[in-house]
Structure formats: structure tokens, C-alpha cells
C-alpha atoms as a PDB file:
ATOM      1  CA  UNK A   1     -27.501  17.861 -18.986  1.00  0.00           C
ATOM      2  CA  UNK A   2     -28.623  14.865 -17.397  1.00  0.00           C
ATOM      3  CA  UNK A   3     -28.028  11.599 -19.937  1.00  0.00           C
ATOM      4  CA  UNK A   4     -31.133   8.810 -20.189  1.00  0.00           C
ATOM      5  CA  UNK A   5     -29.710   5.143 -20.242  1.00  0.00           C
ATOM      6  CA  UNK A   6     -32.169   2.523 -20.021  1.00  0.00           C
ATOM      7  CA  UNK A   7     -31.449  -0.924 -18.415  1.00  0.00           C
ATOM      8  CA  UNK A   8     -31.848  -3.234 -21.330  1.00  0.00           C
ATOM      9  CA  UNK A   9     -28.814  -1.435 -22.442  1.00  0.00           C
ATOM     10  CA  UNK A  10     -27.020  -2.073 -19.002  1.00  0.00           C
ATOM     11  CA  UNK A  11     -28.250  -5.967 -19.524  1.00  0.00           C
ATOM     12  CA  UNK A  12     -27.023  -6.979 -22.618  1.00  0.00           C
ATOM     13  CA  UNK A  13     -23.414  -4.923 -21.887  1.00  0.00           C
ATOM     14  CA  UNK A  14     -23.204  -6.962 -18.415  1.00  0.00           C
ATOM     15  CA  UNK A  15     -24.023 -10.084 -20.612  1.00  0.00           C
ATOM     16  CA  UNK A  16     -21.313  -9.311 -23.303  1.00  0.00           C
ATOM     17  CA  UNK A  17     -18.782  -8.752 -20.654  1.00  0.00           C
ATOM     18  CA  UNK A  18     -19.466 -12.190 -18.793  1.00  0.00           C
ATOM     19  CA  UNK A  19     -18.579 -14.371 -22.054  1.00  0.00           C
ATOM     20  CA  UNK A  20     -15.973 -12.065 -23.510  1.00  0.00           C
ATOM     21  CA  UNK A  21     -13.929 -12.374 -20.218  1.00  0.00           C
ATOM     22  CA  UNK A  22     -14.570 -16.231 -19.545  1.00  0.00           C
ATOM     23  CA  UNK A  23     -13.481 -16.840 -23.523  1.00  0.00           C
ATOM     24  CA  UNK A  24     -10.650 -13.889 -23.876  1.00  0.00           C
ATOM     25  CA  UNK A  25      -7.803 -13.194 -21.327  1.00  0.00           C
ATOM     26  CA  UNK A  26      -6.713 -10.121 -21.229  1.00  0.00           C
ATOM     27  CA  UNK A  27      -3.469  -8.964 -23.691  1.00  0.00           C
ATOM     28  CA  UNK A  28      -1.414  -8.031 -20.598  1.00  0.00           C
ATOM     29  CA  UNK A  29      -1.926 -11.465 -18.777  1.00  0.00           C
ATOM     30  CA  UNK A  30      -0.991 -13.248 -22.151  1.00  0.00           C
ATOM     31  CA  UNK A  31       2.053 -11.247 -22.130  1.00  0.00           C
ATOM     32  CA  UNK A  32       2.869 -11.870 -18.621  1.00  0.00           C
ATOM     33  CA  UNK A  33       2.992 -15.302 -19.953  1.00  0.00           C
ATOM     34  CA  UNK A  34       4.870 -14.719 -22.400  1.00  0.00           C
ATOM     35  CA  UNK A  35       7.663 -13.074 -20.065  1.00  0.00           C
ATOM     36  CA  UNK A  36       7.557 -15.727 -18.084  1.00  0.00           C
ATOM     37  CA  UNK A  37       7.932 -18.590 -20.039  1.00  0.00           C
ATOM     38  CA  UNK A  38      11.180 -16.802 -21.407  1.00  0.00           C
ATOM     39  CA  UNK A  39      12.589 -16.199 -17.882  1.00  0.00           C
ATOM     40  CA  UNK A  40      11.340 -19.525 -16.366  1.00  0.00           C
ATOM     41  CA  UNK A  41      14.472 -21.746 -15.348  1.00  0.00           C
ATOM     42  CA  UNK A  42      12.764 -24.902 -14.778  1.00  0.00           C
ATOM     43  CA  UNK A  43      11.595 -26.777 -17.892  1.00  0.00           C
ATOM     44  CA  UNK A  44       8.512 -28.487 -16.458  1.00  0.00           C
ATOM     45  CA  UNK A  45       7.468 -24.567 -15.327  1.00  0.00           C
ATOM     46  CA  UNK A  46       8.331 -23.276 -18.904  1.00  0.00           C
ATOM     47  CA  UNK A  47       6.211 -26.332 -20.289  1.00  0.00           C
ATOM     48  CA  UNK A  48       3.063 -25.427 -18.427  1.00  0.00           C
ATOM     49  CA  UNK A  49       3.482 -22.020 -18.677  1.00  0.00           C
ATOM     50  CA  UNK A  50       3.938 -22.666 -22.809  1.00  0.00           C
ATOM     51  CA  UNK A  51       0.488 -25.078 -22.551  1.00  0.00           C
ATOM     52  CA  UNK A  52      -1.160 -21.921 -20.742  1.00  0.00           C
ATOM     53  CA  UNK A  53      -0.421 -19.450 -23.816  1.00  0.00           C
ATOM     54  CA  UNK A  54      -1.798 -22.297 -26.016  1.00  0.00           C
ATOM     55  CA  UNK A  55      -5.021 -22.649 -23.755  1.00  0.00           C
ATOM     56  CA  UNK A  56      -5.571 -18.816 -24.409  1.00  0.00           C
ATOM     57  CA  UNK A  57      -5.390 -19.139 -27.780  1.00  0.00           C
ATOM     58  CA  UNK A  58      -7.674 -21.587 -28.188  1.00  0.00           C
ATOM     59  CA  UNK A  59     -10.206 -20.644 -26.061  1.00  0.00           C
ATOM     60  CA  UNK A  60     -10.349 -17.415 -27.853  1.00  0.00           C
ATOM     61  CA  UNK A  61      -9.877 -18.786 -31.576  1.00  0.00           C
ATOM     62  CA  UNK A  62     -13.028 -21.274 -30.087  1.00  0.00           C
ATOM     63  CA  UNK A  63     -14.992 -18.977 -28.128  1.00  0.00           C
ATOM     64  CA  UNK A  64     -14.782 -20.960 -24.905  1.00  0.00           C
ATOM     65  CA  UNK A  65     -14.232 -20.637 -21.486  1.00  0.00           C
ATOM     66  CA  UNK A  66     -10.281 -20.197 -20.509  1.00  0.00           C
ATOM     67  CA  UNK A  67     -10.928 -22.466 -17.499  1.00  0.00           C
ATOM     68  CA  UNK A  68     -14.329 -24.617 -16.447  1.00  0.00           C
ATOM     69  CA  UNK A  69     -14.205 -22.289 -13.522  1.00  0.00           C
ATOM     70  CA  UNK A  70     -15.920 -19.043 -14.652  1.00  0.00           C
ATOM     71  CA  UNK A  71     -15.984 -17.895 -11.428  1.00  0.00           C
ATOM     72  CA  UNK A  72     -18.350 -15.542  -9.141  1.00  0.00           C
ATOM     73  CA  UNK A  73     -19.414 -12.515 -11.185  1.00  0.00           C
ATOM     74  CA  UNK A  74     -18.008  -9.411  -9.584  1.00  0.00           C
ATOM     75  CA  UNK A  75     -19.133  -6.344 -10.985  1.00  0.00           C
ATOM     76  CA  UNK A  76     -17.577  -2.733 -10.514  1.00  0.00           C
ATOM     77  CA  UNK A  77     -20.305  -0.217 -12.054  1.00  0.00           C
ATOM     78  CA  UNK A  78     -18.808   3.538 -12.209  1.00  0.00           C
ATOM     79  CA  UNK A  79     -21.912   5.155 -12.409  1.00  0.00           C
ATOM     80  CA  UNK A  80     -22.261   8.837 -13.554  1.00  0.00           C
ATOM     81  CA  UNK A  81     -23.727  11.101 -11.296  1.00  0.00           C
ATOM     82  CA  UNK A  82     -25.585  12.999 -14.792  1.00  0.00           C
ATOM     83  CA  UNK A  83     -27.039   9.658 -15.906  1.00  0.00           C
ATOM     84  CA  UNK A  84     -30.754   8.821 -15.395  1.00  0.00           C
ATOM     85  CA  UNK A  85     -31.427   4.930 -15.391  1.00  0.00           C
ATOM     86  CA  UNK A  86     -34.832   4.337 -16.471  1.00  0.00           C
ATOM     87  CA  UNK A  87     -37.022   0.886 -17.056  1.00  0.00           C
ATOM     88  CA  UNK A  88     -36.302  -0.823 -14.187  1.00  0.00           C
ATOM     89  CA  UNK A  89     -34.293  -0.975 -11.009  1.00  0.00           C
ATOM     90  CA  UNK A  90     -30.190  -1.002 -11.983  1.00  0.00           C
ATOM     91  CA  UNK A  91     -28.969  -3.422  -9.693  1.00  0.00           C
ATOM     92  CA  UNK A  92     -31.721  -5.802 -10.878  1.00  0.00           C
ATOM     93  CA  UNK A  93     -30.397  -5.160 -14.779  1.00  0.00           C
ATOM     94  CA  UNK A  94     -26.743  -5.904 -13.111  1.00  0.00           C
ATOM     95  CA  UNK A  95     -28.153  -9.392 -12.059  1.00  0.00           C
ATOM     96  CA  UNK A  96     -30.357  -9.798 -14.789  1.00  0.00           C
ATOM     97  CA  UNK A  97     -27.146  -9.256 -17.075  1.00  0.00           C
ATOM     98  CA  UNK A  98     -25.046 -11.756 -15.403  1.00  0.00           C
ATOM     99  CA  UNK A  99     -28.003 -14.544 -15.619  1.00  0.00           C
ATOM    100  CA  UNK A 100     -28.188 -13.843 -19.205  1.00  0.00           C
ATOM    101  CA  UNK A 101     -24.354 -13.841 -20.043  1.00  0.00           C
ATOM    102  CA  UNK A 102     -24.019 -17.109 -18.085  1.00  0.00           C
ATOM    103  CA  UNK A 103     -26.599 -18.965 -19.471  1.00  0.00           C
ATOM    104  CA  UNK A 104     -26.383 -17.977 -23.810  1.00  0.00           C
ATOM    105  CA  UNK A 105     -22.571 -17.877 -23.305  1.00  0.00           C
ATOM    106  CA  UNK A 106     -22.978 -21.445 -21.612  1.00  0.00           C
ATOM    107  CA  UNK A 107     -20.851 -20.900 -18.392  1.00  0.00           C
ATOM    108  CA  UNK A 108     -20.732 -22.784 -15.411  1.00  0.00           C
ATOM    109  CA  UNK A 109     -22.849 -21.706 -12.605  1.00  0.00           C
ATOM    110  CA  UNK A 110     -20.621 -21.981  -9.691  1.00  0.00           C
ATOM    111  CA  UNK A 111     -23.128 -20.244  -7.218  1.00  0.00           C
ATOM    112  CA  UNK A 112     -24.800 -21.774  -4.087  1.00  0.00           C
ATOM    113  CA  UNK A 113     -28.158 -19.376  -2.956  1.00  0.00           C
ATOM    114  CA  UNK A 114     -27.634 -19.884   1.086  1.00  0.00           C
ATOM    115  CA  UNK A 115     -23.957 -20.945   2.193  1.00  0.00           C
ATOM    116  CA  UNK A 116     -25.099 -23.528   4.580  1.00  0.00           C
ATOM    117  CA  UNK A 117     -27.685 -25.077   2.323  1.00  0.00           C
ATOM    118  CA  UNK A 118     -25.374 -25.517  -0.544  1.00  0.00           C
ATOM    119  CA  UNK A 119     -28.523 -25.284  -3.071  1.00  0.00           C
ATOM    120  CA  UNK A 120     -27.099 -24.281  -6.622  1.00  0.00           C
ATOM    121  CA  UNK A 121     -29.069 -21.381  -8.302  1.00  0.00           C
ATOM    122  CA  UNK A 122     -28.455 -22.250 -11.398  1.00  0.00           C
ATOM    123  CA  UNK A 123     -27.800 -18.805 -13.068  1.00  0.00           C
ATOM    124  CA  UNK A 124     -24.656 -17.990 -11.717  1.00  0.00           C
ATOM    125  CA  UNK A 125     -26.702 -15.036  -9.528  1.00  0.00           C
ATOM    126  CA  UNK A 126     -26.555 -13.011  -7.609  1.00  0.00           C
ATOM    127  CA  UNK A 127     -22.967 -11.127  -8.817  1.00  0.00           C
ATOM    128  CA  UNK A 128     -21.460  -9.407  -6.296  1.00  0.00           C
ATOM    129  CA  UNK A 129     -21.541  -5.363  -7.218  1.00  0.00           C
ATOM    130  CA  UNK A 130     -19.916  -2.663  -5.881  1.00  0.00           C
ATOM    131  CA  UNK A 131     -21.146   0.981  -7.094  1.00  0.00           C
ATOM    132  CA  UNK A 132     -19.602   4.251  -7.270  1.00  0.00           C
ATOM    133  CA  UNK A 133     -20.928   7.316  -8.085  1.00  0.00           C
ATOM    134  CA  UNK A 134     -18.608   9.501 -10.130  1.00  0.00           C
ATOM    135  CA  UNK A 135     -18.720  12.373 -12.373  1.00  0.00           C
ATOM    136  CA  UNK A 136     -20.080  12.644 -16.160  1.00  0.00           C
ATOM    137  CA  UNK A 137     -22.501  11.484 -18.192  1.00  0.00           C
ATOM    138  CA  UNK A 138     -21.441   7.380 -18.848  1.00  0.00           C
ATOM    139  CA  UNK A 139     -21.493   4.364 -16.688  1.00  0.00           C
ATOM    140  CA  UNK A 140     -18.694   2.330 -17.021  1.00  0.00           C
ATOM    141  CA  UNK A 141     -18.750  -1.436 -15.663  1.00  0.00           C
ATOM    142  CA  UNK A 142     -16.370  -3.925 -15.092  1.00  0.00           C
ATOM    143  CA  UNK A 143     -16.769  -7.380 -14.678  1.00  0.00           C
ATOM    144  CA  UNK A 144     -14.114  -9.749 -12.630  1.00  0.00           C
ATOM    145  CA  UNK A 145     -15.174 -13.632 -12.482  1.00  0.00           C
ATOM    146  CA  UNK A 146     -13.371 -14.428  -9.626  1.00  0.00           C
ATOM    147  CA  UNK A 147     -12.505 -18.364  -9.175  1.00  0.00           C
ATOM    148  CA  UNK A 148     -12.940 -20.371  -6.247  1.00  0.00           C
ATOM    149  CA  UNK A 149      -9.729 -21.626  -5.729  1.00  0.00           C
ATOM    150  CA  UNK A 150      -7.649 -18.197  -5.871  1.00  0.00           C
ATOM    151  CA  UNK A 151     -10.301 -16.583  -3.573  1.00  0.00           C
ATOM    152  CA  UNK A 152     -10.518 -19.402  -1.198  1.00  0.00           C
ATOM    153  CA  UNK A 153      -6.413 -18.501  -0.806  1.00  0.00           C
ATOM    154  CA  UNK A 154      -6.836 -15.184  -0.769  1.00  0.00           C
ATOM    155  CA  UNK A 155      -6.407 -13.222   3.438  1.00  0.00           C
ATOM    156  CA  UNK A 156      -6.795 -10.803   5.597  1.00  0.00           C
ATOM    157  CA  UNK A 157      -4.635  -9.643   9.086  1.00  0.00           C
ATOM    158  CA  UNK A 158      -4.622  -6.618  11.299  1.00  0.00           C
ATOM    159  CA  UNK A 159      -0.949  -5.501  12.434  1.00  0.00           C
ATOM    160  CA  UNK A 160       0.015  -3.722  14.612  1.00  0.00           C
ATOM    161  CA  UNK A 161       1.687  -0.529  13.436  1.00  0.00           C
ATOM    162  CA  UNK A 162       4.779  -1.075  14.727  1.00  0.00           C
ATOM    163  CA  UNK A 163       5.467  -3.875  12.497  1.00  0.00           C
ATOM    164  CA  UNK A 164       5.586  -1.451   9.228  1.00  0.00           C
ATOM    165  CA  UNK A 165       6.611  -2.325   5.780  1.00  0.00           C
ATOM    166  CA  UNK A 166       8.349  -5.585   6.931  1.00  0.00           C
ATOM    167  CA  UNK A 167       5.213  -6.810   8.942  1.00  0.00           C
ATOM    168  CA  UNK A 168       3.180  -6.166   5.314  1.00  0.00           C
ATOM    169  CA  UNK A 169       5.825  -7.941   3.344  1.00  0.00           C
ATOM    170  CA  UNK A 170       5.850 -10.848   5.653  1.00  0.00           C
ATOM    171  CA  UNK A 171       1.938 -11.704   5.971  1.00  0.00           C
ATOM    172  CA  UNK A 172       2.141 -11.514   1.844  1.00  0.00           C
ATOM    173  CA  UNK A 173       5.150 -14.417   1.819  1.00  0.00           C
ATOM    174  CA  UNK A 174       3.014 -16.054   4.291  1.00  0.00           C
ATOM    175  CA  UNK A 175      -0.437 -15.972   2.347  1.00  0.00           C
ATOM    176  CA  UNK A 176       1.412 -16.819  -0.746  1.00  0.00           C
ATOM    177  CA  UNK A 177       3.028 -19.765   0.890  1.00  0.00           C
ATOM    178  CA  UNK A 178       0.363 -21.120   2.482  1.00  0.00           C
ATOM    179  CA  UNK A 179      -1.685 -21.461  -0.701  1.00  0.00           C
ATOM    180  CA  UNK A 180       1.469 -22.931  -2.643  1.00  0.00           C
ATOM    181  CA  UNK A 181      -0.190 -24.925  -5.720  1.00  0.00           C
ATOM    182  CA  UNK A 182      -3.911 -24.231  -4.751  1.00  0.00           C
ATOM    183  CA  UNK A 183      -3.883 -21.214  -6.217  1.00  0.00           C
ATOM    184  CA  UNK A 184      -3.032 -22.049  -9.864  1.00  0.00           C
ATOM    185  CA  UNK A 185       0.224 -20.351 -10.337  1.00  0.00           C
ATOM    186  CA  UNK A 186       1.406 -18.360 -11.729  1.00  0.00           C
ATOM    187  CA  UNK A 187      -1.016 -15.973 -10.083  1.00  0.00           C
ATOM    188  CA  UNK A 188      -1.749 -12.228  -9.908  1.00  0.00           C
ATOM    189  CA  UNK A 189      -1.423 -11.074  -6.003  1.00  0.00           C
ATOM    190  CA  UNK A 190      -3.629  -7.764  -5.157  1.00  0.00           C
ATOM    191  CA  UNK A 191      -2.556  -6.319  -1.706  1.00  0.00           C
ATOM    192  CA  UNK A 192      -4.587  -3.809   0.371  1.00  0.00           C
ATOM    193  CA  UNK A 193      -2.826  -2.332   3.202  1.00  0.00           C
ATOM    194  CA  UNK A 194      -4.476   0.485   4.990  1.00  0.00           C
ATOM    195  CA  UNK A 195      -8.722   1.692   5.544  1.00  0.00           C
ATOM    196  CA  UNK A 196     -10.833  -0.785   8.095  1.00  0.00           C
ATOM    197  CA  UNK A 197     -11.612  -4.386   8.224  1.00  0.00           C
ATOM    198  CA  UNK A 198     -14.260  -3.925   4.860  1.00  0.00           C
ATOM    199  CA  UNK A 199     -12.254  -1.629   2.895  1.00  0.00           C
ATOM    200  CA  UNK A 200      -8.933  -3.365   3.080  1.00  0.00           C
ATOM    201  CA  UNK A 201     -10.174  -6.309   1.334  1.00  0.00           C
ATOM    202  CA  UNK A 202     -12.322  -3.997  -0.961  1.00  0.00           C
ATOM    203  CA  UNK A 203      -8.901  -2.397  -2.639  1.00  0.00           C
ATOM    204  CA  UNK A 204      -7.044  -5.568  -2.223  1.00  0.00           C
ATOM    205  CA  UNK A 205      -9.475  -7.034  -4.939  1.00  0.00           C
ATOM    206  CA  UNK A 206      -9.686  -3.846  -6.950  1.00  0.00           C
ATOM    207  CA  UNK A 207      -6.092  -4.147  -7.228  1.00  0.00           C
ATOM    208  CA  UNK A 208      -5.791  -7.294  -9.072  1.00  0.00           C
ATOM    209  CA  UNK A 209      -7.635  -5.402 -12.259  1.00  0.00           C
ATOM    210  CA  UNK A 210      -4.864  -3.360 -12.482  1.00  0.00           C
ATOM    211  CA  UNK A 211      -2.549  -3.936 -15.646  1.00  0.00           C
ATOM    212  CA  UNK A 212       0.774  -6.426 -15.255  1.00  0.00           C
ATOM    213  CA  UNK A 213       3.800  -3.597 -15.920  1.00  0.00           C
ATOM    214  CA  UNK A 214       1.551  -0.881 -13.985  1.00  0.00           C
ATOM    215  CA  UNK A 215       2.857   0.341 -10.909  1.00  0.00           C
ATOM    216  CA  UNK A 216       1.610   2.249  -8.380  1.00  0.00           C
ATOM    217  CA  UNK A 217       1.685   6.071  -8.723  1.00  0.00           C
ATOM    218  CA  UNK A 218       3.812   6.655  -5.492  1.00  0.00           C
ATOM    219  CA  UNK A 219       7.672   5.927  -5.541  1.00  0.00           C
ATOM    220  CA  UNK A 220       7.302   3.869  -2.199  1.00  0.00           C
ATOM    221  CA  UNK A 221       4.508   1.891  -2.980  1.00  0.00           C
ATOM    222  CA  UNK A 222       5.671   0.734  -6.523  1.00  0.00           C
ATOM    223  CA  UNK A 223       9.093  -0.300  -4.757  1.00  0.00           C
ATOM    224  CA  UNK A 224       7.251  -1.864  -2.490  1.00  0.00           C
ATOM    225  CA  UNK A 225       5.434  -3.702  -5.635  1.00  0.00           C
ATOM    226  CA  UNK A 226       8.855  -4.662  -6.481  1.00  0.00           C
ATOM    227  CA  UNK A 227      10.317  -6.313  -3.772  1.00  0.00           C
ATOM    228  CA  UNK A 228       7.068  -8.918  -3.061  1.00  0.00           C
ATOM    229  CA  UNK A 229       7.171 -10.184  -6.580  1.00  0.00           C
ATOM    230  CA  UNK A 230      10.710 -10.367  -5.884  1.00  0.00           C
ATOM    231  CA  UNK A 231      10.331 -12.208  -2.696  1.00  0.00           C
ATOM    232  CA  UNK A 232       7.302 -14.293  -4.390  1.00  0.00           C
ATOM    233  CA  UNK A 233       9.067 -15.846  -6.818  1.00  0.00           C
ATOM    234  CA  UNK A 234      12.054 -16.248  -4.705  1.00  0.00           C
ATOM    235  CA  UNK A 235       8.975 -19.033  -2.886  1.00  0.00           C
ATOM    236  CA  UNK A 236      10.143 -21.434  -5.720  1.00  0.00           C
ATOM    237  CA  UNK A 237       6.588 -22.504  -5.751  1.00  0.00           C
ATOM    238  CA  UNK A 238       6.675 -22.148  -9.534  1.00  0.00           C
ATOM    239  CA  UNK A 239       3.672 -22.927 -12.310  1.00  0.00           C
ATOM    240  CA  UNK A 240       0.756 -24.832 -10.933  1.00  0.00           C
ATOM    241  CA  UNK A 241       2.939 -25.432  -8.112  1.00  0.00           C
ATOM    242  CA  UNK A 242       5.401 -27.812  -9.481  1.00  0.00           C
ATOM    243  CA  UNK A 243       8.752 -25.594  -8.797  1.00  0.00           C
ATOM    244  CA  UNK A 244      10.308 -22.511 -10.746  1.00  0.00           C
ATOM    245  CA  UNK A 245      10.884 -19.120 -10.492  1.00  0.00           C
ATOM    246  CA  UNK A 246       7.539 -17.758 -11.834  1.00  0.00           C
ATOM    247  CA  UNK A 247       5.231 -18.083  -8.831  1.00  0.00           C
ATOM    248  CA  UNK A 248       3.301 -14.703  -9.555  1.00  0.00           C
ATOM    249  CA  UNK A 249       3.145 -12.775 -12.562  1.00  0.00           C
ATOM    250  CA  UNK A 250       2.577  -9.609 -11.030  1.00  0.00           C
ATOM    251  CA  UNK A 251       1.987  -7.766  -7.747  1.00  0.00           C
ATOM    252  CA  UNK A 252      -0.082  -4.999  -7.298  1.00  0.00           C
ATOM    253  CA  UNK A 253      -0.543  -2.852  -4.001  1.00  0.00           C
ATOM    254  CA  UNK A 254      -3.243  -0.179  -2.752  1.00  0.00           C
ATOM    255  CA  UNK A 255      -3.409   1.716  -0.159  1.00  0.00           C
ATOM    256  CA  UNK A 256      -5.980   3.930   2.074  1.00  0.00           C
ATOM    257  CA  UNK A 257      -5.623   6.112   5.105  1.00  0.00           C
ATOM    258  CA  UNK A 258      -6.242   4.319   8.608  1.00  0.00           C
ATOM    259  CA  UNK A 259      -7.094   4.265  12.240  1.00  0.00           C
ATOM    260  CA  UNK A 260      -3.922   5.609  14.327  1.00  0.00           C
ATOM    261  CA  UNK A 261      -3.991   1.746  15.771  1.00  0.00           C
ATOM    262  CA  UNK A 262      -4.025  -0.386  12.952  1.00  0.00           C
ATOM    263  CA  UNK A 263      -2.320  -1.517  10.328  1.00  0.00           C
ATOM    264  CA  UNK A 264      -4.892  -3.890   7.964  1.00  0.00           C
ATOM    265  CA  UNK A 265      -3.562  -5.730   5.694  1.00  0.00           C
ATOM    266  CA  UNK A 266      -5.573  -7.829   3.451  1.00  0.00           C
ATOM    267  CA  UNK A 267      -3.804 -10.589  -0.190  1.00  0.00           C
ATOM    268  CA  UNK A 268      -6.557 -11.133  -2.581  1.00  0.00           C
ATOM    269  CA  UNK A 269      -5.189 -13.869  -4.984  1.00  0.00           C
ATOM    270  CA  UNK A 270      -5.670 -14.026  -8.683  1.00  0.00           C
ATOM    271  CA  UNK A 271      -4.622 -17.241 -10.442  1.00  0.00           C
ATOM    272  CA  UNK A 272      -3.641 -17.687 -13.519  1.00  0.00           C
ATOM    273  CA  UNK A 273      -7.000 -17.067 -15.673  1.00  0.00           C
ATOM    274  CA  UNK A 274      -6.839 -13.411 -14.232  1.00  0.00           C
ATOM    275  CA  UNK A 275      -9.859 -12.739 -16.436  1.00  0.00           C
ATOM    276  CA  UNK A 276     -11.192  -9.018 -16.061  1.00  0.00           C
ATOM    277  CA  UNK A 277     -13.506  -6.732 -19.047  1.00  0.00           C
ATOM    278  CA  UNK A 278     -14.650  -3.593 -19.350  1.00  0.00           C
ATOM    279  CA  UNK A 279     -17.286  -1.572 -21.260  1.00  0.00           C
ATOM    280  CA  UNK A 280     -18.145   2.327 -21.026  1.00  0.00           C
ATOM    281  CA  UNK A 281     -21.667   2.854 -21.901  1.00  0.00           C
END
């Protein structure tokens, strides 16, 4: 049976989702916080990270923004391959969603039209939107507002094979060095290793939605999880940048298969307001 879903209703849930994760971090980051302000050994660090749990709470108890920066919408839509989208085009309903959540949920439009022209559009359009076709009868979307100064941290490298696991570990420390305070730590770090120069990026930022405390499914990969956060916070970078021993919150690594003479690697950088939402429809 194929399922009729018309785009007004894909609108107003891509509108929901742009306000409710602006105004309401997710449970797992707030708990990350949590964790960390118990284990962090420099006061200053467990100060900030204590005025960052307070933030949260007021910008939900207030309905406002978590930071000014609400980011560039990035959508993930999980579309159905029994659903029927009728009314109007969908990626149009995606965009048409994100203009309407920025604007009534009063968000700031952080989006320039032409990236040598600089002109604002105003809207906080176009998202970027990345569509899969799946099985079943529902579309589910997720919406990431992505900050600029996390992203503008974030890197990509090929290797060459030969320089394995350590190669990986080191272009992480190096990323995460290199962006020290400018990312707003503590930050969530989303690593891609494997696929071409596209697709590493690609899971590298799908990554970051996973849930602090969720490791990878394969034994090697989740130790491998382990031992960067380890090494991250070892950085001494600490909250905002300042010093401590809570630099990242979480690390989260994906992999794909690859060309026999590569070895991509690609760090996409969360910061702190790691916002993400989802809806199934």
C-alpha cells in the first residue's frame, strides 16, 4: 500500500523541528554536561561547564535559542520508498519549512545567497538536505543547525594506507588542536574514515547525531572511539578553551569501504550547543 503525505504536513514538521532544536538541547548533551562538570579538575572549566547546564535550562524554561548562533539548517529526510508526496515539490516543502521555522520561531538567519557576494537571504534558506530512500510507509526527518564556528574547524585529509589506525588518530589530535578554543568546547567530534572525498565528510557529519554513551557497533571501532576522547581530553584545551580535562564530550566514528589507495579521513566538529531533532511523520 502506497501511503499519501502531503507537503504542508512536511512544512510545518520541518518548522517545529527548527525552533524545538535551537530552544531544547538534547537530554544526552545535558547529561554529557552533567558528567563533565563532575569529572572536570579545573574550577574555571567546572564553572563554565556549570553556567552551560544553566543556559540549557533557561533557554528551554524561556523558549529561546541555546546560542545566538542557530546555525545552517541541515536536514536528513529518510524518505519511504511506499510514500506518495503530493501538493508540491518535497524539497521545496524542506526549504519552505526551514523559512517558516526561522522566521515565527525568531532565529537568526546566518545564511549568505552567493559565497563571494556575501548578500544575506534573510530566511535562513536554502538548508542543506540530504535524502535517502528507505523502506516503509513514513518519512522521518532530522534537522542539525550546524554553527559556524564548529564547522569552520571541522577537516578533511587523504592518507595513505600505510599510515593505519595511528595515521587516523593523529590527523583527529591535530584537527582538534588546531581549533583549540574556536570551537566552543566542550565539543562533540564526528569522524569519518573510509568511502571517497564526498562521502567521508558525509558520515563524518552524520556521526555527530549519534547519542553521547553510544558506541559504534564493531568492537574495533568503539575502541577506537575510546582512545580519541581519551587522547582529546588529554589536549588540556578544556571548556571554551580556558584549560581542563573536558575538551570533548564525546567522540563518535563511522566508517565506509574504500579505494585500495586511500585512506580518507575527514573531523566534523560539534561544539557545545550540539543541537539535533527528530520527527517521524
Amino acid at each position: 500500500m502506497v501511503r499519501t503525505i502531503h507537503v504542508d504536513e512536511i512544512v510545518d514538521n520541518v518548522a517545529r523541528l527548527c525552533w524545538e532544536a535551537c530552544y531544547y538541547l538534547p537530554a544526552d548533551i545535558v547529561e554529557g554536561f552533567r558528567k563533565a562538570e563532575r569529572t572536570e579538575q579545573s574550577p574555571l572549566g567546572k564553572s563554565i561547564i556549570s553556567q552551560l547546564i544553566e543556559n540549557a535550562e533557561l533557554a528551554a524554561e524561556q523558549h529561546m535559542p541555546y546560542c545566538h548562533d542557530t546555525g545552517l539548517a541541515i536536514v536528513y529526510a529518510d524518505v519511504g520508498q511506499d510514500v506518495h508526496i503530493t501538493g508540491g515539490p518535497f524539497l521545496e516543502a524542506i526549504q519552505a519549512g526551514v523559512r517558516k521555522g526561522y522566521e515565527e520561531g525568531f532565529l537568526r538567519k546566518s545564511v549568505v545567497g552567493d559565497p563571494l557576494l556575501r548578500v544575506n537571504t534573510n530566511d535562513n534558506t536554502p538548508a542543506v538536505v540530504h535524502t535517502e530512500i528507505v523502506p516503509g510507509d513514513q518519512i522521518k526527518l532530522t534537522l542539525l543547525p550546524k554553527g559556524g564556528g564548529s564547522e569552520n574547524m571541522s577537516a578533511m585529509k587523504f592518507l595513505l594506507p600505510g599510515e593505519g589506525e595511528e595515521g587516523v588518530k593523529q590527523f583527529v589530535l591535530d584537527t582538534i588542536i588546531a581549533a583549540g578554543g574556536k570551537a566552543c568546547p566542550p565539543i562533540v567530534v564526528g569522524v569519518g574514515i573510509g568511502g571517497s572525498f564526498d562521502k567521508v565528510t558525509a558520515i563524518a557529519k552524520e556521526s555527530v547525531l549519534r547519542e553521547i554513551g553510544q558506541h559504534h557497533h564493531e568492537p574495533h571501532i568503539a575502541r577506537l572511539e575510546r582512545e580519541l576522547l581519551e587522547l582529546v581530553n588529554k589536549t588540556g584545551i578544556g571548556p571554551q578553551g580556558l584549560g581542563g580535562t573536558n575538551t570533548a564530550l564525546w567522540v563518535s566514528v563511522e566508517t565506509y569501504a574504500c579505494h585500495i589507495t586511500a585512506l580518507p579521513v575527514a573531523v566534523n566538529i560539534q561544539c557545545h550547543a550540539a543541537r539535533k531533532q527528530s520527527t517521524v511523520i
